[in-house]
N, C-alpha and C. Protein backbone atom coordinates (compact mmCIF):
# COMPACT_ATOMS: atom_id res chain seq x y z
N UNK A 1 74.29 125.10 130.71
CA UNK A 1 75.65 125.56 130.47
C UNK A 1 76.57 125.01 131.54
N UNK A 2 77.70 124.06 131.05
CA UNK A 2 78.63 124.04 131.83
C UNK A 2 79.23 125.14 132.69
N UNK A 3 79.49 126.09 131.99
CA UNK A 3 80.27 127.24 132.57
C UNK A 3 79.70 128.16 133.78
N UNK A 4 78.36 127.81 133.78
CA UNK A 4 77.71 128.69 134.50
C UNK A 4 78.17 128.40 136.17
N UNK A 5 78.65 129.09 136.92
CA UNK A 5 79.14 129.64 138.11
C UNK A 5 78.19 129.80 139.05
N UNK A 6 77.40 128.90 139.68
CA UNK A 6 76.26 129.19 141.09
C UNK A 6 76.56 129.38 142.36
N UNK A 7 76.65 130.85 142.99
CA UNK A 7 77.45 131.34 144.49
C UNK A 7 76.56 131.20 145.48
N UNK A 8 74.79 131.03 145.18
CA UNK A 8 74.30 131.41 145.89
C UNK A 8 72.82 130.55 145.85
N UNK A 9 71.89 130.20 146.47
CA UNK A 9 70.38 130.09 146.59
C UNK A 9 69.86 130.31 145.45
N UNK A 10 69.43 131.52 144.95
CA UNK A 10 68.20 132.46 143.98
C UNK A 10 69.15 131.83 142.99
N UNK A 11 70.44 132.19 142.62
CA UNK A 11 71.23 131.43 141.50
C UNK A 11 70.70 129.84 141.08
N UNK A 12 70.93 129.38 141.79
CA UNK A 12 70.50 127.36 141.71
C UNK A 12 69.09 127.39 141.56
N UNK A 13 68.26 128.65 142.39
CA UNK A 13 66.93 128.36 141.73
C UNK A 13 66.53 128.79 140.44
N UNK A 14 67.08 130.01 140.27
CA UNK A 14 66.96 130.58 138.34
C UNK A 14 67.52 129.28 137.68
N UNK A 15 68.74 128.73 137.87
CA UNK A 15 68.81 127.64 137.12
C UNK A 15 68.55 126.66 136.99
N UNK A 16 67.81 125.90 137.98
CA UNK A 16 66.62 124.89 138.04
C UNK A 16 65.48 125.28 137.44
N UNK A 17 65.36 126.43 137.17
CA UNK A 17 63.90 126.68 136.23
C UNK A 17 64.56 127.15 135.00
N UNK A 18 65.40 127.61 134.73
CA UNK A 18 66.00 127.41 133.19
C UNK A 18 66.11 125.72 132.59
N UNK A 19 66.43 125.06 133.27
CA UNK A 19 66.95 123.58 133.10
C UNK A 19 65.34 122.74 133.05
N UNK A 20 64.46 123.27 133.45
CA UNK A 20 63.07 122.75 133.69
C UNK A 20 62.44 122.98 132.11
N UNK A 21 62.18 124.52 132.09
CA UNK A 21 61.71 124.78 130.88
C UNK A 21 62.42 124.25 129.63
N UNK A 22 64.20 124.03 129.61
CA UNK A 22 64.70 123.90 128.15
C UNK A 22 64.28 122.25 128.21
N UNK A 23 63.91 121.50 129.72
CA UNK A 23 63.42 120.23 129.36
C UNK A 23 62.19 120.17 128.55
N UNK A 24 61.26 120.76 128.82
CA UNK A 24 60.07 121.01 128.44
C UNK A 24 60.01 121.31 126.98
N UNK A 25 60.87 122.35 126.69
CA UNK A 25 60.74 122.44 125.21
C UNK A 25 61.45 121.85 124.39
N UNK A 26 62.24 120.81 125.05
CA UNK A 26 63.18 119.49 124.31
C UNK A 26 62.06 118.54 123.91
N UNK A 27 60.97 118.22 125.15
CA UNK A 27 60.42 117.38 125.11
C UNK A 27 59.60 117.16 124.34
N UNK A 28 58.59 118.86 124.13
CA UNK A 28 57.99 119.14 123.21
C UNK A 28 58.28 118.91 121.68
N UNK A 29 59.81 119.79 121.50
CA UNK A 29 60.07 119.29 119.95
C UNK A 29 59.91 118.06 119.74
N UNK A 30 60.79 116.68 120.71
CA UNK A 30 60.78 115.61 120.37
C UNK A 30 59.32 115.18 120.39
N UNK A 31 58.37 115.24 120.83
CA UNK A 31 57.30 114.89 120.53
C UNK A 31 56.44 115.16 119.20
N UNK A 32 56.87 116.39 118.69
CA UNK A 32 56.12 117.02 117.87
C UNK A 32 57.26 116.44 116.63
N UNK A 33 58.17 115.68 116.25
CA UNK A 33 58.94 114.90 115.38
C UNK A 33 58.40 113.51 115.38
N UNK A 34 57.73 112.93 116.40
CA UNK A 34 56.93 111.86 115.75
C UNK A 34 55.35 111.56 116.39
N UNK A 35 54.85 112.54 116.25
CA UNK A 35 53.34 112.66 116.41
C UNK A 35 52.64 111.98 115.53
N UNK A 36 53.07 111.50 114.44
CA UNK A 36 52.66 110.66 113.10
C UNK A 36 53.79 109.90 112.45
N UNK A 37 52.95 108.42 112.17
CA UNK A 37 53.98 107.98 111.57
C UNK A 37 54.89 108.56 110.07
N UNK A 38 54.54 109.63 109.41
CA UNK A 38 55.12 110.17 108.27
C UNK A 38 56.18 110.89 108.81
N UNK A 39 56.09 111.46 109.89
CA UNK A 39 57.08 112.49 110.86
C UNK A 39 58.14 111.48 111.48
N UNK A 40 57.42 110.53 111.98
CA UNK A 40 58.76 109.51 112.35
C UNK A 40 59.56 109.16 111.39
N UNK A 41 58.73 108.24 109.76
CA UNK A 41 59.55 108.04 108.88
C UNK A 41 60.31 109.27 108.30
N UNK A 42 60.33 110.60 107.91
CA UNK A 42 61.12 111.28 107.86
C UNK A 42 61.89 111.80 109.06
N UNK A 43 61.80 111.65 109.90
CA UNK A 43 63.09 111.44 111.03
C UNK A 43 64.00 110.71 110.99
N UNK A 44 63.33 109.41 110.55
CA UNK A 44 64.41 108.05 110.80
C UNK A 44 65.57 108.40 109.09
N UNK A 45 64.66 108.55 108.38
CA UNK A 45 65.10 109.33 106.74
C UNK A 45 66.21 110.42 107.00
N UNK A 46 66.31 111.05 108.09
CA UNK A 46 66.72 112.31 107.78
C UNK A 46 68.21 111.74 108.73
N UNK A 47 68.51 110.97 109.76
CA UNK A 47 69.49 110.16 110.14
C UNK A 47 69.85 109.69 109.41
N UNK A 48 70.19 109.51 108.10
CA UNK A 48 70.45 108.49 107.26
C UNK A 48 71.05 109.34 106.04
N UNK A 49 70.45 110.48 105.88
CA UNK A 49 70.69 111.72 104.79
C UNK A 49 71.91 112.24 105.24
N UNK A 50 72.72 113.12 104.14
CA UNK A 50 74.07 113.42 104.25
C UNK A 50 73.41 115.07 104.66
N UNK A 51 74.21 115.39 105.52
CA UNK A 51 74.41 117.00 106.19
C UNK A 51 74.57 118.23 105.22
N UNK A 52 75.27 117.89 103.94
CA UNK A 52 75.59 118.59 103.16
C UNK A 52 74.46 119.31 102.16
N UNK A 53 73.81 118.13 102.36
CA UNK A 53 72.04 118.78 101.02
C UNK A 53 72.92 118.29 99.80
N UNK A 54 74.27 116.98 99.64
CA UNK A 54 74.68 116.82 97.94
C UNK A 54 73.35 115.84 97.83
N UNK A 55 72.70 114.97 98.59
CA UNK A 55 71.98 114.19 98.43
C UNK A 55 73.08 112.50 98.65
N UNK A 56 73.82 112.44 99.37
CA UNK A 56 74.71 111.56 99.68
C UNK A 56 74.28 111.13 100.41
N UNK A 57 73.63 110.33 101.42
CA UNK A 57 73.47 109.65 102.33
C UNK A 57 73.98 108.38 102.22
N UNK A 58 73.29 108.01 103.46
CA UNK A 58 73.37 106.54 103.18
C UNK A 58 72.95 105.25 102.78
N UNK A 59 72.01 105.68 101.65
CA UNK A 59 71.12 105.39 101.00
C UNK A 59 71.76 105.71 99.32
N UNK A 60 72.69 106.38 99.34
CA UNK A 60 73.11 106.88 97.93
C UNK A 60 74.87 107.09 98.24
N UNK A 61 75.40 105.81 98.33
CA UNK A 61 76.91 105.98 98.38
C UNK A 61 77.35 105.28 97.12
N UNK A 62 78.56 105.99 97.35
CA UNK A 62 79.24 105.96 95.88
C UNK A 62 80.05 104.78 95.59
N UNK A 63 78.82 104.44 94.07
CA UNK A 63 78.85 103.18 93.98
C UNK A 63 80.66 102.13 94.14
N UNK A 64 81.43 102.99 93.47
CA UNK A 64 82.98 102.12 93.44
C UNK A 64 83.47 102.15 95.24
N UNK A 65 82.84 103.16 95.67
CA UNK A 65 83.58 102.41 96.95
C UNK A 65 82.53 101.99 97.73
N UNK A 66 81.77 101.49 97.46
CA UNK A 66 80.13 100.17 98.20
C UNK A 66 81.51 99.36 97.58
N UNK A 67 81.10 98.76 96.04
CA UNK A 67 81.72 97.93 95.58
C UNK A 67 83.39 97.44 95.97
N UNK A 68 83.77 98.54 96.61
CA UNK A 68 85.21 98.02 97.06
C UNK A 68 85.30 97.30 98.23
N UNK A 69 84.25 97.87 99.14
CA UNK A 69 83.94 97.08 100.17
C UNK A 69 83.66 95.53 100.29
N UNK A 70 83.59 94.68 99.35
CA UNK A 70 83.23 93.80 99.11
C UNK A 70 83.93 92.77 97.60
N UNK A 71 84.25 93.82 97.01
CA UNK A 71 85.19 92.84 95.39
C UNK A 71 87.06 92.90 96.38
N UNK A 72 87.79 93.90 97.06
CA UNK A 72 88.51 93.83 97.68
C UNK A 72 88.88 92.94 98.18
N UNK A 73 88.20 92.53 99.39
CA UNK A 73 88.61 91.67 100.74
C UNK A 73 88.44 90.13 100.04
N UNK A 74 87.81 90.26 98.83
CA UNK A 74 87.04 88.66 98.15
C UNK A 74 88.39 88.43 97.12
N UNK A 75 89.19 89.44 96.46
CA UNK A 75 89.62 89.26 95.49
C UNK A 75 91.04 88.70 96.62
N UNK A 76 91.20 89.56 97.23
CA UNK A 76 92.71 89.54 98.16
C UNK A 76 92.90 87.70 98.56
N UNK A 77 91.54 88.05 99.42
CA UNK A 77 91.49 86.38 99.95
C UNK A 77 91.81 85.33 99.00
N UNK A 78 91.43 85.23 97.73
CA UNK A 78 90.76 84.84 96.72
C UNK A 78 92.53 84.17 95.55
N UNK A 79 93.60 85.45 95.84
CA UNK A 79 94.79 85.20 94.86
C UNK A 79 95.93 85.52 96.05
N UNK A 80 95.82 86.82 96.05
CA UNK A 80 97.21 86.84 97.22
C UNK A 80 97.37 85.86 98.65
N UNK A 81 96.17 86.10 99.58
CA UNK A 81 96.53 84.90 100.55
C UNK A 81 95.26 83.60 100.32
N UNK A 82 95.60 83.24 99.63
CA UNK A 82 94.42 81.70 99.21
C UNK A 82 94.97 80.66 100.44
N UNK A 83 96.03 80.20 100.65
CA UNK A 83 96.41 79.54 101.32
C UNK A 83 96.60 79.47 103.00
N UNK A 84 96.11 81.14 103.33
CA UNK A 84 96.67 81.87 104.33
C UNK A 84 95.46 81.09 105.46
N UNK A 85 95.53 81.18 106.61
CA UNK A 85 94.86 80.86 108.12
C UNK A 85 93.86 81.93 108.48
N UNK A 86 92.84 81.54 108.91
CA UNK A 86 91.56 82.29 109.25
C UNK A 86 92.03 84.00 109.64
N UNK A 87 93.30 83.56 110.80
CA UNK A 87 93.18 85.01 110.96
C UNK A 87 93.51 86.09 110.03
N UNK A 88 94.93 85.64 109.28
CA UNK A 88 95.43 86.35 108.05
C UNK A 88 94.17 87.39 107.08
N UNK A 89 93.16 86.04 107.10
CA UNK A 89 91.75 86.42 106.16
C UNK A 89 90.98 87.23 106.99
N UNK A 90 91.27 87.42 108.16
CA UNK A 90 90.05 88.29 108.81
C UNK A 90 90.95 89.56 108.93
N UNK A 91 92.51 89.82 108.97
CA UNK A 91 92.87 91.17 108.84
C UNK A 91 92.70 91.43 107.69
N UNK A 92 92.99 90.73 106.73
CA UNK A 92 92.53 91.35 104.94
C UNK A 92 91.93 92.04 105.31
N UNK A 93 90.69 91.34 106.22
CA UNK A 93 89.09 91.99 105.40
C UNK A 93 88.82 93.19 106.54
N UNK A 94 89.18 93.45 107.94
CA UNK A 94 89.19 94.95 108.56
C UNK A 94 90.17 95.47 107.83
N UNK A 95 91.33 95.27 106.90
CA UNK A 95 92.17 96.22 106.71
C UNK A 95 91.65 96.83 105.17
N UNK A 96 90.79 95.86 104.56
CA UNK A 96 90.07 96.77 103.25
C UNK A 96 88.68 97.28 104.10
N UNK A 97 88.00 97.14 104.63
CA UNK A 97 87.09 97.53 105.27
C UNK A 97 87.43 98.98 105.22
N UNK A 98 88.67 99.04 106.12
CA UNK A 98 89.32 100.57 106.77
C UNK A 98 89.66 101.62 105.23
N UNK A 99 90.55 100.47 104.41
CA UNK A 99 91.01 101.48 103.24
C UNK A 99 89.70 101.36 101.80
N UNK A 100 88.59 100.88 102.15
CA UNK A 100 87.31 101.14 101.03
C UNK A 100 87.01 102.60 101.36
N UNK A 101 87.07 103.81 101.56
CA UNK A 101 86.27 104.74 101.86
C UNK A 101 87.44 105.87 101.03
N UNK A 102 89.24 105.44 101.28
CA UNK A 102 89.73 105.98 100.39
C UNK A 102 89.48 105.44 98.66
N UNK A 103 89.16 104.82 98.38
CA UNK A 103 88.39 103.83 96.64
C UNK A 103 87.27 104.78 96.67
N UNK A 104 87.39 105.76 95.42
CA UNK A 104 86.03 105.99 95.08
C UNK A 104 85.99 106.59 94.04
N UNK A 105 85.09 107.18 93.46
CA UNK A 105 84.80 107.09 91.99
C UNK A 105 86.07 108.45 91.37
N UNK A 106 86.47 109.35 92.18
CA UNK A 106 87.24 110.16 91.70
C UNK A 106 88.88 109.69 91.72
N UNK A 107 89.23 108.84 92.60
CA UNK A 107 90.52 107.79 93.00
C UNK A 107 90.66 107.32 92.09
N UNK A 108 89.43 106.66 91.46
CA UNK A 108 89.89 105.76 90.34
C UNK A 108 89.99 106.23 89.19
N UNK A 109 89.24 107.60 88.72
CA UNK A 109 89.50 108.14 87.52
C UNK A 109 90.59 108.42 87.79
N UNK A 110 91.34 109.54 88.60
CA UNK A 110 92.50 109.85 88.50
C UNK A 110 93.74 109.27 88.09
N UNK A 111 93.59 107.54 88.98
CA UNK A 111 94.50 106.62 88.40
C UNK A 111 94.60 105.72 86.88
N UNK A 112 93.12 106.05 86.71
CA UNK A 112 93.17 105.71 85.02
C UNK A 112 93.77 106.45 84.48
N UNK A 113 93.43 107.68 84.55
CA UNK A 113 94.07 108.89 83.56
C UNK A 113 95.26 108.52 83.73
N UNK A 114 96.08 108.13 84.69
CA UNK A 114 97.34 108.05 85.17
C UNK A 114 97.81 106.95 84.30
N UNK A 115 97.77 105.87 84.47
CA UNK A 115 97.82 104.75 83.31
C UNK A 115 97.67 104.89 82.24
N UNK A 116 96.37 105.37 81.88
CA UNK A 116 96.30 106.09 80.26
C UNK A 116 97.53 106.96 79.72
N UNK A 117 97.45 107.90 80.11
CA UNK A 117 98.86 109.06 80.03
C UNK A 117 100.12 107.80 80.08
N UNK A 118 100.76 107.27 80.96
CA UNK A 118 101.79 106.23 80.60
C UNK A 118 101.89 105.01 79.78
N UNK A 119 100.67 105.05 79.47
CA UNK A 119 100.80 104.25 78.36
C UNK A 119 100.69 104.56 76.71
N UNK A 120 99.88 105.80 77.07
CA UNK A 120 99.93 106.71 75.69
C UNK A 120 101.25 107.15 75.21
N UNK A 121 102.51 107.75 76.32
CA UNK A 121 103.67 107.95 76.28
C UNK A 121 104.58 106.85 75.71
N UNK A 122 104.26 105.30 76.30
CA UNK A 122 105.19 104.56 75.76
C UNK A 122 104.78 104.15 74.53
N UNK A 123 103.31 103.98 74.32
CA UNK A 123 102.97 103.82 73.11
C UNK A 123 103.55 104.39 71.53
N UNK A 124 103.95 105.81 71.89
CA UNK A 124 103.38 107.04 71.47
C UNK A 124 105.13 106.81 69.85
N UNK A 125 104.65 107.04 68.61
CA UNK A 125 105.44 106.40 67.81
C UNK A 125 106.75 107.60 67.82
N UNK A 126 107.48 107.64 67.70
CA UNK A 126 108.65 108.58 67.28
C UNK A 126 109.36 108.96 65.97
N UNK A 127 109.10 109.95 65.68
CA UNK A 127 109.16 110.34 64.09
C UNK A 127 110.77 111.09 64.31
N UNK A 128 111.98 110.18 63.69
CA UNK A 128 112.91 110.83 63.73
C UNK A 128 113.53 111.65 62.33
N UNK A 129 112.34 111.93 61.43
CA UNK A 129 112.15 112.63 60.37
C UNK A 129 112.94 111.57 59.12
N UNK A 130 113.57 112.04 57.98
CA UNK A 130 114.13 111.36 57.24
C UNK A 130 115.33 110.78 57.83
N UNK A 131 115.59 109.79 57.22
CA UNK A 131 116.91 109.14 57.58
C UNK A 131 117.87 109.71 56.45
N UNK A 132 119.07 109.79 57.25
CA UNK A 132 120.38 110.37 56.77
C UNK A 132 121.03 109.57 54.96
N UNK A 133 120.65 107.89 55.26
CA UNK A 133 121.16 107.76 54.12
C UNK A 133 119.91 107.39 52.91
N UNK A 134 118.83 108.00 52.90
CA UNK A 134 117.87 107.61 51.80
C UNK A 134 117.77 108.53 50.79
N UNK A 135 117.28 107.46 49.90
CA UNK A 135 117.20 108.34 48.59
C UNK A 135 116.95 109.72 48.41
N UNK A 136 115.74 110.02 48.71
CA UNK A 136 115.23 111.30 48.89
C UNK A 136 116.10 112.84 49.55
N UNK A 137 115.92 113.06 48.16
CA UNK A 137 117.17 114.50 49.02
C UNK A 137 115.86 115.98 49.04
């Protein structure tokens, strides 16, 4: 503990043997996490697994923004700066790097729906009922 306050002798020694033992049983756990290689490989597994228990890790990311990471910075380079100087092409690619993590599979539905809906609207035919001078009365 940071906080802990030592005025005296017996103080620094209680806490040299607190600090001894929580080594000891640090050391212990860490030992007893790879006593076998199955214990190591689920260690190294479990660094890699998402905190949450969705089953997200990093082993299971979501596929449109993997994929943005990489169709992005290729497409940019590729039409908008084709012509542009090494460095131009190397901020593209930290600056989609940075904005791939906002791209992901719910971003992009949203903006479909979004497109869909405006285009369904302009599409959308307009029935201004009978016309004033036709036959039909």
């Amino acid at each position: 503990m940071a906080d802990t306050v030592i005025t005296n002798v017996a103080e620094l020694k209680a806490e040299i043997a607190r600090l001894t033992l929580l080594k000891e049983e640090q050391g212990q756990a860490l030992a007893d996490r790879f006593s076998s290689p199955m214990a190591t490989l689920n260690t190294v597994f479990s660094i890699f697994s998402s905190k949450q228990g969705d089953g997200k890790g990093i082993f299971h990311p979501d596929f449109i923004s993997m994929l943005s990471r990489i169709i992005l910075p290729v497409t940019l380079n590729r039409t908008l700066f084709r012509n542009s100087n090494f460095l131009i092409k190397t901020l593209v690619s930290i600056v989609t790097q940075k904005a791939s993590p906002l791209i992901n599979k719910e971003s992009v539905t949203v903006l479909w729906d979004k497109l869909k809906s405006f285009i369904a609207k302009k599409d959308k035919d307009v029935d201004y009922g009978i016309p004033p001078d036709s036959e039909a009365s």
